[in-house]
Structures are given as structure tokens and as C-alpha cells.
C-alpha atoms as a PDB file:
ATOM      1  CA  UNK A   1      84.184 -93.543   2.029  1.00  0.00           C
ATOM      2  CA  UNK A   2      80.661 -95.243   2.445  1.00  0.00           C
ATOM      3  CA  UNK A   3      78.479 -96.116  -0.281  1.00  0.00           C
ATOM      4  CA  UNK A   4      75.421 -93.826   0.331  1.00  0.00           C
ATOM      5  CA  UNK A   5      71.599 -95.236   0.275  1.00  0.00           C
ATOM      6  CA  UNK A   6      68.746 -92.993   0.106  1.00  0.00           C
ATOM      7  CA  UNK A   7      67.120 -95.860   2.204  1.00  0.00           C
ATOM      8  CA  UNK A   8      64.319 -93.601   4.935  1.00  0.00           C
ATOM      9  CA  UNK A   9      65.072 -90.523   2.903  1.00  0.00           C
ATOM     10  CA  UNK A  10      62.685 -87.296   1.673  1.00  0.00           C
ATOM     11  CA  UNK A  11      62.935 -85.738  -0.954  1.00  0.00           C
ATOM     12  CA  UNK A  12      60.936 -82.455  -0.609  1.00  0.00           C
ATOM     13  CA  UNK A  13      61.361 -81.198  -4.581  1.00  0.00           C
ATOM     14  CA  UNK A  14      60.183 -83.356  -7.030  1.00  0.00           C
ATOM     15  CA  UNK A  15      57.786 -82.646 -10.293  1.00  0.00           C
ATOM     16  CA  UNK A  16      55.528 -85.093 -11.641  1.00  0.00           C
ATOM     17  CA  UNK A  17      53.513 -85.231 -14.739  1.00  0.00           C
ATOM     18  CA  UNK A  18      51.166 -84.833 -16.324  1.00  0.00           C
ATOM     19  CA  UNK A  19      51.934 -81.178 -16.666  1.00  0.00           C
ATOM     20  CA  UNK A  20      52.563 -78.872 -19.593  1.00  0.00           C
ATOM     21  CA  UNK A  21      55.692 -79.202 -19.468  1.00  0.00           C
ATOM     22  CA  UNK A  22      57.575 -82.860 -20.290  1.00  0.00           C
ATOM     23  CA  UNK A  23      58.423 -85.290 -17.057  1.00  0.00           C
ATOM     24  CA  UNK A  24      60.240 -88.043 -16.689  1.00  0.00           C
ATOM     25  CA  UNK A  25      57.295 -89.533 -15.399  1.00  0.00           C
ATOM     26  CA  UNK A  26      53.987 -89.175 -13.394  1.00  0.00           C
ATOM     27  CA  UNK A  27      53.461 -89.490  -9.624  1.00  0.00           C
ATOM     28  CA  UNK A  28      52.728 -93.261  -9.460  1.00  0.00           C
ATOM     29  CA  UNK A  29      56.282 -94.112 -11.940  1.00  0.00           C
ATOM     30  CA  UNK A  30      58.093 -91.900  -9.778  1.00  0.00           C
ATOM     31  CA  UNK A  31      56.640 -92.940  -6.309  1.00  0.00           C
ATOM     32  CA  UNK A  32      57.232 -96.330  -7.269  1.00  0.00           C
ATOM     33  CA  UNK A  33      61.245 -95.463  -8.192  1.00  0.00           C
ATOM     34  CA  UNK A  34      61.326 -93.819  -4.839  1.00  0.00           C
ATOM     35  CA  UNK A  35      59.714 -96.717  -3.012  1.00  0.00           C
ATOM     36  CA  UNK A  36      61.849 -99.430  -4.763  1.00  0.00           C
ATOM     37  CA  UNK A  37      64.916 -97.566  -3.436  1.00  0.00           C
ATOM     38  CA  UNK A  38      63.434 -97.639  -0.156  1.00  0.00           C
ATOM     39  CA  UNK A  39      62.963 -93.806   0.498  1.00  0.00           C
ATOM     40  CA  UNK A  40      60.321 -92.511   2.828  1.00  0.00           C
ATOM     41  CA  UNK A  41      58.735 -90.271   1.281  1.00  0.00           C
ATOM     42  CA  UNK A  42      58.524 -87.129  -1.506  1.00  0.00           C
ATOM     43  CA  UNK A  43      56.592 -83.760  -1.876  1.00  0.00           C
ATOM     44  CA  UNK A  44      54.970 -83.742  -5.167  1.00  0.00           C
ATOM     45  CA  UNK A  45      55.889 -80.138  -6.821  1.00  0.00           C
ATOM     46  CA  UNK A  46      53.746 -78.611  -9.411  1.00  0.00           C
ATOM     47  CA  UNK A  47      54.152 -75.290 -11.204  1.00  0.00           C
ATOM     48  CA  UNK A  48      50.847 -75.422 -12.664  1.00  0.00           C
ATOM     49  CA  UNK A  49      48.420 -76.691  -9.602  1.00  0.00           C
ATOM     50  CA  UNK A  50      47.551 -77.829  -6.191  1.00  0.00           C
ATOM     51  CA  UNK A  51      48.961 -81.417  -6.111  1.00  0.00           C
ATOM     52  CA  UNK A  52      46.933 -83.046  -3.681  1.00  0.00           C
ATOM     53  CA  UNK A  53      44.787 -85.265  -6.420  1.00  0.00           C
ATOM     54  CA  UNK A  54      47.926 -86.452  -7.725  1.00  0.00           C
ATOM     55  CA  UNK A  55      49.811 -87.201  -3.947  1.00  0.00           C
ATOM     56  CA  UNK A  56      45.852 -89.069  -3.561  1.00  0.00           C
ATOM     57  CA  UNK A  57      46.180 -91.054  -6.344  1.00  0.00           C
ATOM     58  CA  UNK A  58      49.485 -92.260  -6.467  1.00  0.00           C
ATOM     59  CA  UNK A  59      49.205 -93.014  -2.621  1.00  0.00           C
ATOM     60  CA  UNK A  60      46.292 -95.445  -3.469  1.00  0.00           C
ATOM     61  CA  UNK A  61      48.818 -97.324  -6.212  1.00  0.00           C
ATOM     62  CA  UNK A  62      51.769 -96.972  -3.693  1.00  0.00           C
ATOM     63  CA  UNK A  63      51.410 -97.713  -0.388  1.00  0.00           C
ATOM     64  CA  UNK A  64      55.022 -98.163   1.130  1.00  0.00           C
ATOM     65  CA  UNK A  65      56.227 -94.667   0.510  1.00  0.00           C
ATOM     66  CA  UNK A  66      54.460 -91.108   1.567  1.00  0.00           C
ATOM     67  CA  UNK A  67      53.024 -88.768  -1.002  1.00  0.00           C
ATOM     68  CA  UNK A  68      52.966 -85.465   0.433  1.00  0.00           C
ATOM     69  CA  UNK A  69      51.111 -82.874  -0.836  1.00  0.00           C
ATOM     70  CA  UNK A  70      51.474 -79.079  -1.866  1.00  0.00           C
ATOM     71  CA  UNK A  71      50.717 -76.079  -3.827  1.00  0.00           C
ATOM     72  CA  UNK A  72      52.667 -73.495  -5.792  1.00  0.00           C
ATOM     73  CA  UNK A  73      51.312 -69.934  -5.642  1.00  0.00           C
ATOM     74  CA  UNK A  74      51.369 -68.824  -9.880  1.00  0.00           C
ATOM     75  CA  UNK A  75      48.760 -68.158 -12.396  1.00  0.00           C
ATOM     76  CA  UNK A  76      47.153 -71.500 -12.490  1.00  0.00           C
ATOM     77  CA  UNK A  77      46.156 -71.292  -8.745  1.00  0.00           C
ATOM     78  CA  UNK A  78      45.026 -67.674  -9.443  1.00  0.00           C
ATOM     79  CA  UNK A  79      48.529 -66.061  -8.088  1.00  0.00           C
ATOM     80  CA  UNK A  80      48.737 -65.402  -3.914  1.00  0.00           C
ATOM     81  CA  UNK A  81      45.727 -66.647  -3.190  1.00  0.00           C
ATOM     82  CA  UNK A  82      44.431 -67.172   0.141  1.00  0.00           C
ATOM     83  CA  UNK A  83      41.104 -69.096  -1.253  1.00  0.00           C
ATOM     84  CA  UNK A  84      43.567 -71.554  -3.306  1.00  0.00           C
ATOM     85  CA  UNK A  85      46.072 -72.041  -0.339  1.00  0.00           C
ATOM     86  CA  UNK A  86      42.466 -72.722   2.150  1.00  0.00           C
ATOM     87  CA  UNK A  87      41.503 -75.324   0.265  1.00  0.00           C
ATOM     88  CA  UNK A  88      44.987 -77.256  -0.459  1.00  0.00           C
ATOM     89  CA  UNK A  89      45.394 -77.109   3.591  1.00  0.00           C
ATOM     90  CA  UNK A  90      42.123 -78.423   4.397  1.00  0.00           C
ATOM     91  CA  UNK A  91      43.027 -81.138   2.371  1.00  0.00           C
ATOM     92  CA  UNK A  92      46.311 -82.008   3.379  1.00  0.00           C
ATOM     93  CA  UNK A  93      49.047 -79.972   1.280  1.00  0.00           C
ATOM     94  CA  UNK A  94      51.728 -79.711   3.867  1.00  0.00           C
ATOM     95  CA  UNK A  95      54.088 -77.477   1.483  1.00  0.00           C
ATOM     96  CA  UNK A  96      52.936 -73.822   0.180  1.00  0.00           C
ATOM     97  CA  UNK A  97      55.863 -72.230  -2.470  1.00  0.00           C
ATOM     98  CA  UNK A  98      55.438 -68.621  -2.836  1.00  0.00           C
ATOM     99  CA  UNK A  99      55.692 -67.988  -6.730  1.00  0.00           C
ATOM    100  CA  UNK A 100      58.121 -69.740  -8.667  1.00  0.00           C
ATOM    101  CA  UNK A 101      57.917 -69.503 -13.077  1.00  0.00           C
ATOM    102  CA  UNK A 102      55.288 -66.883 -12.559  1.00  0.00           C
ATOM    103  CA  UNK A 103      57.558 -64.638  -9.896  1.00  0.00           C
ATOM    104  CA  UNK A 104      58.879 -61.065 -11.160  1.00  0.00           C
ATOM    105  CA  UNK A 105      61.825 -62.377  -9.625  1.00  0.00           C
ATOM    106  CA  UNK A 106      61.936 -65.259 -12.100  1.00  0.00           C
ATOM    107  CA  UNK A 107      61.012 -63.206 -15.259  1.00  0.00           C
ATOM    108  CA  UNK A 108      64.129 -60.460 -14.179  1.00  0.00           C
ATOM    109  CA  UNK A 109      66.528 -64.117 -14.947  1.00  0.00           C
ATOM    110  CA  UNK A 110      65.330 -65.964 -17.237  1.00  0.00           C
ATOM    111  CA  UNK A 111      63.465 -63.327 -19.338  1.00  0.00           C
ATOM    112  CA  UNK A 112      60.161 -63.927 -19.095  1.00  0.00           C
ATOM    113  CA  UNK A 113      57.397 -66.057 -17.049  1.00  0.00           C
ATOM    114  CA  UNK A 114      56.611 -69.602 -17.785  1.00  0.00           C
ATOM    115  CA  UNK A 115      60.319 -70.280 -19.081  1.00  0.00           C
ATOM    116  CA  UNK A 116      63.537 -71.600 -17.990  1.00  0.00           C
ATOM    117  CA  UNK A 117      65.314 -70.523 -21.223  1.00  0.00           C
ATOM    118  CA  UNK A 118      64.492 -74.386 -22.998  1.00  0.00           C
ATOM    119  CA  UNK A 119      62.360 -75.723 -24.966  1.00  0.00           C
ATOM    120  CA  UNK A 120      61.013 -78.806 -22.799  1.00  0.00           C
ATOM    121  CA  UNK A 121      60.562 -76.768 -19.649  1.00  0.00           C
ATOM    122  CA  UNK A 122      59.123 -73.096 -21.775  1.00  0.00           C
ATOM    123  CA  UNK A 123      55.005 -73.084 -22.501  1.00  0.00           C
ATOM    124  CA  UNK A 124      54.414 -73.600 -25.848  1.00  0.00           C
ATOM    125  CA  UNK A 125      51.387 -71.370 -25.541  1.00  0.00           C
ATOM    126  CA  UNK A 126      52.250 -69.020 -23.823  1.00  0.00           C
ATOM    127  CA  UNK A 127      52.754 -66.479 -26.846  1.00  0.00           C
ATOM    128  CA  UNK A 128      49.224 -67.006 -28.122  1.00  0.00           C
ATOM    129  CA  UNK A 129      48.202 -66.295 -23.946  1.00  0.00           C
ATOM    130  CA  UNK A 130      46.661 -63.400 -22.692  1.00  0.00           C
ATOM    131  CA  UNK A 131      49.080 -61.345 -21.347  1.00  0.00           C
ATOM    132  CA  UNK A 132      49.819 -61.818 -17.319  1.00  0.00           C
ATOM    133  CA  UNK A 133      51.440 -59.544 -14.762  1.00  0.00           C
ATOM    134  CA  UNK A 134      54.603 -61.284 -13.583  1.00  0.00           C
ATOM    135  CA  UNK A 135      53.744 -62.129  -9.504  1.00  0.00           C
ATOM    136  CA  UNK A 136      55.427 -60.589  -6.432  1.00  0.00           C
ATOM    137  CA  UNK A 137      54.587 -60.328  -2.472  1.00  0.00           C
ATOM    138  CA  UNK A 138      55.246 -57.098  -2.834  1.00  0.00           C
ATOM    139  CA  UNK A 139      52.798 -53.902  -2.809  1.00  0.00           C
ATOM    140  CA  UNK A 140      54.614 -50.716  -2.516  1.00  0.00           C
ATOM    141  CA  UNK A 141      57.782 -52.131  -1.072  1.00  0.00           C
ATOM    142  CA  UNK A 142      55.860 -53.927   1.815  1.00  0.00           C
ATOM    143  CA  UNK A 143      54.688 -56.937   2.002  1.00  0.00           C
ATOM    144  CA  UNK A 144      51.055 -57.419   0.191  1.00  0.00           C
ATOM    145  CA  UNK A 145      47.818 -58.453   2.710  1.00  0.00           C
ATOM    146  CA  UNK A 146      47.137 -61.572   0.381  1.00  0.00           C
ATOM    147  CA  UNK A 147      50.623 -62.843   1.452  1.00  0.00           C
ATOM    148  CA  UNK A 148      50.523 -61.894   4.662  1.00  0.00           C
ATOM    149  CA  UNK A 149      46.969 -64.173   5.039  1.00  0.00           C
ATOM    150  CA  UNK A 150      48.655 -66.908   3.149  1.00  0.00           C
ATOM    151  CA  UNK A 151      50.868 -67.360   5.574  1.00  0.00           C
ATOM    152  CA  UNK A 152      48.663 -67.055   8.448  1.00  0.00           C
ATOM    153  CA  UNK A 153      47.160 -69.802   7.099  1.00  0.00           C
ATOM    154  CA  UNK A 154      50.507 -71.511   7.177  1.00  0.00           C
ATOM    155  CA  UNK A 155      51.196 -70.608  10.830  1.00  0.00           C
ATOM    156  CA  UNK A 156      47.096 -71.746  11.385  1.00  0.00           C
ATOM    157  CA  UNK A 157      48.232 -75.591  10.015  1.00  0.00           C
ATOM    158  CA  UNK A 158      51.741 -75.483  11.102  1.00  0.00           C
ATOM    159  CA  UNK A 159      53.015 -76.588   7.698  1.00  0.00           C
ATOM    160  CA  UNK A 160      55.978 -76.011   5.987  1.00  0.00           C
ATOM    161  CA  UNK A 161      56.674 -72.254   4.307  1.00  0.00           C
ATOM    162  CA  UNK A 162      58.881 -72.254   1.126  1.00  0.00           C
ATOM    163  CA  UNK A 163      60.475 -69.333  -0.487  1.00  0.00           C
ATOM    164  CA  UNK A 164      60.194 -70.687  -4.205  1.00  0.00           C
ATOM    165  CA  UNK A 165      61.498 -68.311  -6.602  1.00  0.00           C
ATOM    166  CA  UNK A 166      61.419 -64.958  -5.393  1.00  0.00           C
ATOM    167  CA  UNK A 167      64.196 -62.311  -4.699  1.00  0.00           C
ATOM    168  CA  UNK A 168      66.625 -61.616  -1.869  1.00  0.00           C
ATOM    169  CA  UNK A 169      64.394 -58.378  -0.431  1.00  0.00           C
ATOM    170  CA  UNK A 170      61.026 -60.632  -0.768  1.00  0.00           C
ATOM    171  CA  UNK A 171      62.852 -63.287   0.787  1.00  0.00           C
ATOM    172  CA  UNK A 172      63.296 -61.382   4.102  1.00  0.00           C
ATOM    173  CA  UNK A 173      60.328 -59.829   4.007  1.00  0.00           C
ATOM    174  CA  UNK A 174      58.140 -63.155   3.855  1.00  0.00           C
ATOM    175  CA  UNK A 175      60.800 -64.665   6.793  1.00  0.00           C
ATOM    176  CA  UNK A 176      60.111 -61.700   8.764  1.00  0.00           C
ATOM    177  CA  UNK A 177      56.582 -61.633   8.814  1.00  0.00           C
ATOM    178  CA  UNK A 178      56.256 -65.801   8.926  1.00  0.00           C
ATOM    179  CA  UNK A 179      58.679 -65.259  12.125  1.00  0.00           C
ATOM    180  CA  UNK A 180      56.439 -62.826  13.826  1.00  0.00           C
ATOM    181  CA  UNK A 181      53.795 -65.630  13.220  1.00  0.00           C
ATOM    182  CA  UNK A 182      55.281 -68.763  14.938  1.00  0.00           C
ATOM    183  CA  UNK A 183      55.656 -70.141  11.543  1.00  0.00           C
ATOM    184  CA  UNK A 184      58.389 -73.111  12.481  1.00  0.00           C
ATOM    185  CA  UNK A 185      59.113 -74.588   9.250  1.00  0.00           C
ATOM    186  CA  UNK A 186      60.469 -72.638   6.482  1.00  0.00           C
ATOM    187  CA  UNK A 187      62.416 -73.757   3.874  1.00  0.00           C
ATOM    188  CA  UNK A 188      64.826 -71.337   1.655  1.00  0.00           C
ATOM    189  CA  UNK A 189      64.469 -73.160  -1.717  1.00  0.00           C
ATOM    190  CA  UNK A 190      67.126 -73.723  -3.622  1.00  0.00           C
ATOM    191  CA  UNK A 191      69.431 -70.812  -2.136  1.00  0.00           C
ATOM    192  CA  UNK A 192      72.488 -71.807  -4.501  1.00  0.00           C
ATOM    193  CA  UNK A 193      69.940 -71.705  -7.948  1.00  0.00           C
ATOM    194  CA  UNK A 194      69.716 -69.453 -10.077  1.00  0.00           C
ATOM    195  CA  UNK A 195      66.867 -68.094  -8.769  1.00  0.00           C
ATOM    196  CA  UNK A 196      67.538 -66.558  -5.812  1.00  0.00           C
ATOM    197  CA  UNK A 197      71.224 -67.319  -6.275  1.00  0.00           C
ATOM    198  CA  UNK A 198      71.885 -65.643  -2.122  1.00  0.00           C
ATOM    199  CA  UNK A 199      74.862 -65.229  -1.229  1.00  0.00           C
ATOM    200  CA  UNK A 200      76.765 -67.581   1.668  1.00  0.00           C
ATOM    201  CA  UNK A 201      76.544 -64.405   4.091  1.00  0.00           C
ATOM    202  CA  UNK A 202      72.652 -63.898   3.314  1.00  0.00           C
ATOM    203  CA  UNK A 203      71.989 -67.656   4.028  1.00  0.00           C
ATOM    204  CA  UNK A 204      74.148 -68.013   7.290  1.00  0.00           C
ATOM    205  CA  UNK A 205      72.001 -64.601   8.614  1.00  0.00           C
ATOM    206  CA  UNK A 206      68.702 -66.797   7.235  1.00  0.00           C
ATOM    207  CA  UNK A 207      69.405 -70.014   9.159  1.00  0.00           C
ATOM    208  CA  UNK A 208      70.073 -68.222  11.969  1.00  0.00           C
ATOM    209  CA  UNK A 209      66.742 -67.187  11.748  1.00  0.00           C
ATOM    210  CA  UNK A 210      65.679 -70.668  11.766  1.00  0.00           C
ATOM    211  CA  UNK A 211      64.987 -71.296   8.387  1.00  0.00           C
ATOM    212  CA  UNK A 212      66.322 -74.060   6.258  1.00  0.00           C
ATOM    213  CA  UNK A 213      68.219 -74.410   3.118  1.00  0.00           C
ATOM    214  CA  UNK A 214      67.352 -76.682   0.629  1.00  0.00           C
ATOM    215  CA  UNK A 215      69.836 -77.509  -1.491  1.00  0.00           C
ATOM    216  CA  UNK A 216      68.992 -79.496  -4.824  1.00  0.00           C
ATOM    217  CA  UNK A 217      70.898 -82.109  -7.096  1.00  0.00           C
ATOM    218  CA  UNK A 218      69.653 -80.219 -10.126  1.00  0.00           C
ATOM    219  CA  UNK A 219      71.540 -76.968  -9.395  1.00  0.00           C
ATOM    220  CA  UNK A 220      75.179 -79.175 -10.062  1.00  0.00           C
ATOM    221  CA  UNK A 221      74.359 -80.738 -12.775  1.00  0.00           C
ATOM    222  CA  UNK A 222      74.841 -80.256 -16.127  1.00  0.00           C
ATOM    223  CA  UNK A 223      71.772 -78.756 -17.588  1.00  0.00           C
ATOM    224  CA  UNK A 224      71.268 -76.094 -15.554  1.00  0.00           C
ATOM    225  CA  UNK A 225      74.213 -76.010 -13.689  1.00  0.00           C
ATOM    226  CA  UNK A 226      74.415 -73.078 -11.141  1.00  0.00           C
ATOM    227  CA  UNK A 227      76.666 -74.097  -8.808  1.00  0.00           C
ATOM    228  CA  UNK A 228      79.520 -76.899  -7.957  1.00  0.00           C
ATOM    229  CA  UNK A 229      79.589 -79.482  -5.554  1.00  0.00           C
ATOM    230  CA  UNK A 230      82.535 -78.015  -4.160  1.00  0.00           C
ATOM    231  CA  UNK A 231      80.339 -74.653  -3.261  1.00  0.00           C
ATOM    232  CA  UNK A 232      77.347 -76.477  -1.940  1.00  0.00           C
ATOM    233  CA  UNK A 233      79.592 -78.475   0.650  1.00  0.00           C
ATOM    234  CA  UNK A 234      80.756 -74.697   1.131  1.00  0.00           C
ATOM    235  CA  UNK A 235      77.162 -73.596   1.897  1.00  0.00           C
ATOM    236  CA  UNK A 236      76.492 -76.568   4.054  1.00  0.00           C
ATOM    237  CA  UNK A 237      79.700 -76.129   6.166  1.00  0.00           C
ATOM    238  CA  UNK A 238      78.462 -72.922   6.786  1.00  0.00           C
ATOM    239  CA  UNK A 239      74.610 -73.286   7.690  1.00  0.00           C
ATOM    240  CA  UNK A 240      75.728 -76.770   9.317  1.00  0.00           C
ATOM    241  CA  UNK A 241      73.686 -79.704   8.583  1.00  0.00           C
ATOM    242  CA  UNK A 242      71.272 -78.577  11.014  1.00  0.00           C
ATOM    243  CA  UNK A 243      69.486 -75.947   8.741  1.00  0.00           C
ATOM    244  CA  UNK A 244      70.306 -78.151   5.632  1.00  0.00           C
ATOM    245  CA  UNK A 245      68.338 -79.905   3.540  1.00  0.00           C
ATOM    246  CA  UNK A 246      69.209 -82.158   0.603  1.00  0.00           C
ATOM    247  CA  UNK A 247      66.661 -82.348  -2.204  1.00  0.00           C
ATOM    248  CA  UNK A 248      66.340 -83.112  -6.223  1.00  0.00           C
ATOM    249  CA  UNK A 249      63.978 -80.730  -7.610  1.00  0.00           C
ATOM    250  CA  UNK A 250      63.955 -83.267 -10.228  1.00  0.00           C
ATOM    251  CA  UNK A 251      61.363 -84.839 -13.088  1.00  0.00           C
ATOM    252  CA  UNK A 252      62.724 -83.390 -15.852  1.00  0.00           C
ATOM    253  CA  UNK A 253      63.654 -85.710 -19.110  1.00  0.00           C
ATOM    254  CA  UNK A 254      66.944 -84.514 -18.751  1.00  0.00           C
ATOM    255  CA  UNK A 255      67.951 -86.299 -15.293  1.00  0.00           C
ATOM    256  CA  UNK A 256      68.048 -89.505 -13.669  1.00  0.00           C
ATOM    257  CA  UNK A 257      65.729 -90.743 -11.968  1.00  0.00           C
ATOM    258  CA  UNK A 258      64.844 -88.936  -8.913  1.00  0.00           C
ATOM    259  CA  UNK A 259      65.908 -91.656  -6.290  1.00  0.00           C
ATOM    260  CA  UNK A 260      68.800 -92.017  -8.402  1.00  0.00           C
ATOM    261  CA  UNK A 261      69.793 -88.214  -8.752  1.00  0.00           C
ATOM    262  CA  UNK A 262      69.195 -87.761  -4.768  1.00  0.00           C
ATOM    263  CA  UNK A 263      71.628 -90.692  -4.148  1.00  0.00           C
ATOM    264  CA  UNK A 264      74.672 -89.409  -6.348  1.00  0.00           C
ATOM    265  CA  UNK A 265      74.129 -85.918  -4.890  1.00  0.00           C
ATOM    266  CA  UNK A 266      74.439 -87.068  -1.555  1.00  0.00           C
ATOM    267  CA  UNK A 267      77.379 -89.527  -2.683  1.00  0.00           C
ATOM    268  CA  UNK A 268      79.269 -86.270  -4.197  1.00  0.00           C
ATOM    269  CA  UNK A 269      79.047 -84.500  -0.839  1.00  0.00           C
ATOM    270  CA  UNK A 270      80.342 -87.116   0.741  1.00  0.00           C
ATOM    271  CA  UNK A 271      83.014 -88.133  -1.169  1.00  0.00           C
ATOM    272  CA  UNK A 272      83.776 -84.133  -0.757  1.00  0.00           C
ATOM    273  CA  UNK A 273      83.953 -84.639   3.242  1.00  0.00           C
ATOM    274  CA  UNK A 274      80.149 -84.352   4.408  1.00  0.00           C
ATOM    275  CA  UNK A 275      80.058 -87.258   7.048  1.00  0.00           C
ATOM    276  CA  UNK A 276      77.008 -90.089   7.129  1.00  0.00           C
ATOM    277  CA  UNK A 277      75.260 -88.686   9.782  1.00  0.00           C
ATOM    278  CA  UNK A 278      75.577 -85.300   8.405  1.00  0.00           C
ATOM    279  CA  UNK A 279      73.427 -86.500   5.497  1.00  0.00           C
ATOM    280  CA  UNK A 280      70.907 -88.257   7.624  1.00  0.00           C
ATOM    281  CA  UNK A 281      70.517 -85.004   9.638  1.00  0.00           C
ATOM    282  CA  UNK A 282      69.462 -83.342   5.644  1.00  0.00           C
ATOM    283  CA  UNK A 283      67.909 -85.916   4.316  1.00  0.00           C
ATOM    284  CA  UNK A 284      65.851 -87.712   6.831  1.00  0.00           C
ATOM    285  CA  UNK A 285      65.432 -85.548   9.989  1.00  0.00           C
ATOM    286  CA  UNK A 286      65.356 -82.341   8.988  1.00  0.00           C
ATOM    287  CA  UNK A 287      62.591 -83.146   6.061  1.00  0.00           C
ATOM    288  CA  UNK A 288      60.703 -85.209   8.425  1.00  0.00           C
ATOM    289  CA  UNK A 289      60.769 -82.053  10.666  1.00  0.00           C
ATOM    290  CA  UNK A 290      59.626 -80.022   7.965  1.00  0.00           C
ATOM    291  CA  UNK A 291      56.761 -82.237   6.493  1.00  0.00           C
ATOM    292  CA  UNK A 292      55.535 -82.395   9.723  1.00  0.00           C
ATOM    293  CA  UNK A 293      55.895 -86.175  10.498  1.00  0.00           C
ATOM    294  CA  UNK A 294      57.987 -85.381  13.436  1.00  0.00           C
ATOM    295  CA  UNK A 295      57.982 -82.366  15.667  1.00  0.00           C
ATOM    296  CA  UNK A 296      61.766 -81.622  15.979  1.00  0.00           C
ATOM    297  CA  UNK A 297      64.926 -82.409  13.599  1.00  0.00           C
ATOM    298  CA  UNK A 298      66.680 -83.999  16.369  1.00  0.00           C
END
């Protein structure tokens, strides 16, 4: 087996601080770790806000690796808004999540919004908070007009589409509609997750739509372990590399570095029979496909 570099990798799920909740570090400490290990380039993730100050700053500090923005549709953006998502385009974002720890989906697993169950990644204030409706693309079963702008938007700037944290049904519903669209580059987030936790069946029918599955380091390891290496190669095999993506969603105190944590994760599925040029395929073209810095995955 090959020792694996993360040398012109993406990784498309990382969180920076500052943010309310604790981070390993903040866009410039983690853009230089990612640099130093000779990646390409990372999508700077926020729960809380657009992240396109943060991609501009830490580009300024860093100049041999590419900050790419985006924006997470919860509260702090004002929910699935159309305004928020304007702006973020305009000025570069080339990700848009649908809701992720504000998402009715989310609240139905973990118990609430604005918590993953511990106390370093839970708002401290969120007691003490007005109250806030839990978010969903849904209005009467079908989906809501503010979505369906948001992701005209997203067809408008040919960016990337990602699923985030909501449920099987919304999933389809937002892939249908983004279809219909000419939207090119959607991304299933973390399928194997807790959140939306699809099934193998469900995410062969969704690459076959074109979509891709982004599967993250965090999900097999040991804090909030969802699934096992042995059942992401399983996914993978299934998709094929093709619709695959390998990611982090890392920044949390409680893993590596994110460099680090993408290079064991791709190490794992090697040493569990996913060949070198099956990883390149996930981790360099199909991201690069996705961000938009090249116009096919091939």
C-alpha cells in the first residue's frame, strides 16, 4: 500500500473560528496547516454566517492555498434567505448549505437546534434566546418559494448546491427542483452522518441523478462516530469514485488537524482497497469540479 499525501487536495468541509462554538483554530491557523501540507484549497464552513470576510482575510495572510467561500442557510443569516444568499454570491461564496444546526431535520436527532448533544459544539445561550422555529424547505409538503429562489440563484452563478442537514424527503425535493434548473454541482453532505444518515439504496438513486456524496473523516471517528470505515468504502464502491467526494468537516478541538484528519481518512480507505487514483478522482477532481475551478471532474 502507498503512503497517501493530501498534496493538490480540497477539502470542501471545514469550520473555522471565531465562532460561538470552540475551533481548533481560525481561518489563517488552519489555511496555513492546509498550505504547509501542500493542499489546494478548502471551503470555509460556518454555522453561524456568510464566510466570505473570513475566506478574504485569511487569503491576504495565505497566498499558496485557495480560500473558498460560502454560506449556511440558519438563523444567523435570517433562515432561507434569498437576500442573504444574493449578497454571499455577488461576492464570491461558491458553496450555499441548505440548513444545517437550525434544520427541523436536525432538531428531530439531536433534540433540539443549535446542539450536537456536547457541550463544546451546544450554544451556551441559547436557553436565555428567544425562542426560534426550527427551519425546513418545506411549506405544506412542497417545496417553499424562498428555496426554490435560492437555488435559482445557485443555477444563476453556477455554484455548488449542498444538502446540509436536512431529511431524506427534503433531500429529493431540493435535487428535484435544482435538476429542473441546470444546477450541475450538488453535493449530498455527509450522506453516512447522522444527519441525514440515507441509506446505500437512496444514495446510489441520488448519484445517479448526478449529485455527489461527500463523505467526511469526522463521521468515523470517535467522537461522533456514525459510521465505519468499512461502510464508507461500502458507500463509495457503490456510488463509484465518480460521484464521491472525500472531505473533513473538521475544526473541532476534538480532532486533528484538518490536513491531518483528511490524510488518515484517505489512508484508511486505502489501506481498505480504495486505489490512488480512486482518491484523486474524490479528493482533487471531483472538488475542483464542484468549486468551480474546473468545468468537468474528468
Amino acid at each position: 500500500m502507498a503512503s497517501i499525501s493530501v498534496n493538490g487536495f480540497y477539502d470542501t468541509h471545514i469550520h473555522t473560528g471565531p465562532c460561538p462554538f470552540r475551533r481548533i483554530g481560525d481561518t489563517i491557523d488552519i489555511g496555513r496547516w492546509c498550505a504547509e501540507a501542500g493542499m489546494a484549497g478548502i471551503v470555509v464552513k460556518s454555522h453561524f454566517e456568510s464566510t466570505i470576510a473570513k475566506a478574504y482575510h485569511a487569503q491576504r495572510e495565505v497566498t499558496n492555498l485557495r480560500f473558498f467561500p460560502a454560506i449556511v442557510l440558519n438563523r444567523g443569516v435570517g433562515g432561507i434567505n434569498p437576500v442573504a444568499v444574493s449578497h454571499a454570491l455577488y461576492q464570491g461564496a461558491r458553496v450555499v448549505w441548505m440548513p444545517t444546526i437550525d434544520a427541523r431535520n436536525h432538531a428531530k436527532h439531536f433534540g433540539s437546534t443549535g446542539t450536537f448533544g456536547f457541550a463544546s459544539m451546544t450554544l451556551s445561550y441559547q436557553k436565555s434566546a428567544r425562542p426560534q422555529e426550527d427551519l425546513t424547505v418545506l411549506e405544506n409538503g412542497h417545496l417553499g418559494d424562498a428555496t426554490k429562489e435560492v437555488i435559482d440563484l445557485i443555477a444563476r452563478y453556477d455554484v455548488a448546491l449542498a444538502t446540509a442537514h436536512l431529511s431524506e424527503e427534503e433531500i429529493f425535493q431540493v435535487v428535484d427542483y435544482a435538476l429542473s434548473k441546470k444546477v450541475r454541482r450538488i453535493i449530498i453532505t455527509h450522506p453516512e452522518y447522522i444527519v441525514p444518515h440515507l441509506d446505500i439504496k437512496i444514495q446510489v438513486q441520488l448519484a445517479q441523478q448526478g449529485c455527489f456524496m461527500e463523505y467526511c473523516a469526522a463521521s468515523i471517528f470517535p467522537m461522533v462516530i456514525s459510521a465505519t470505515a468499512n461502510q464508507v468504502k461500502e458507500m463509495i464502491d457503490a456510488v463509484t469514485p465518480k460521484r464521491a467526494v472525500l472531505a473533513t468537516d473538521s475544526g473541532q478541538p476534538f480532532t486533528a488537524r484538518s490536513p491531518e484528519q483528511l490524510r488518515v481518512f484517505a489512508q484508511i480507505l486505502h489501506e481498505k482497497g480504495v486505489s490512488e487514483a480512486a482518491i484523486a478522482q474524490m479528493a482533487i477532481k471531483n472538488p475542483a469540479f464542484l468549486l468551480g475551478v474546473t468545468e468537468t471532474a474528468d
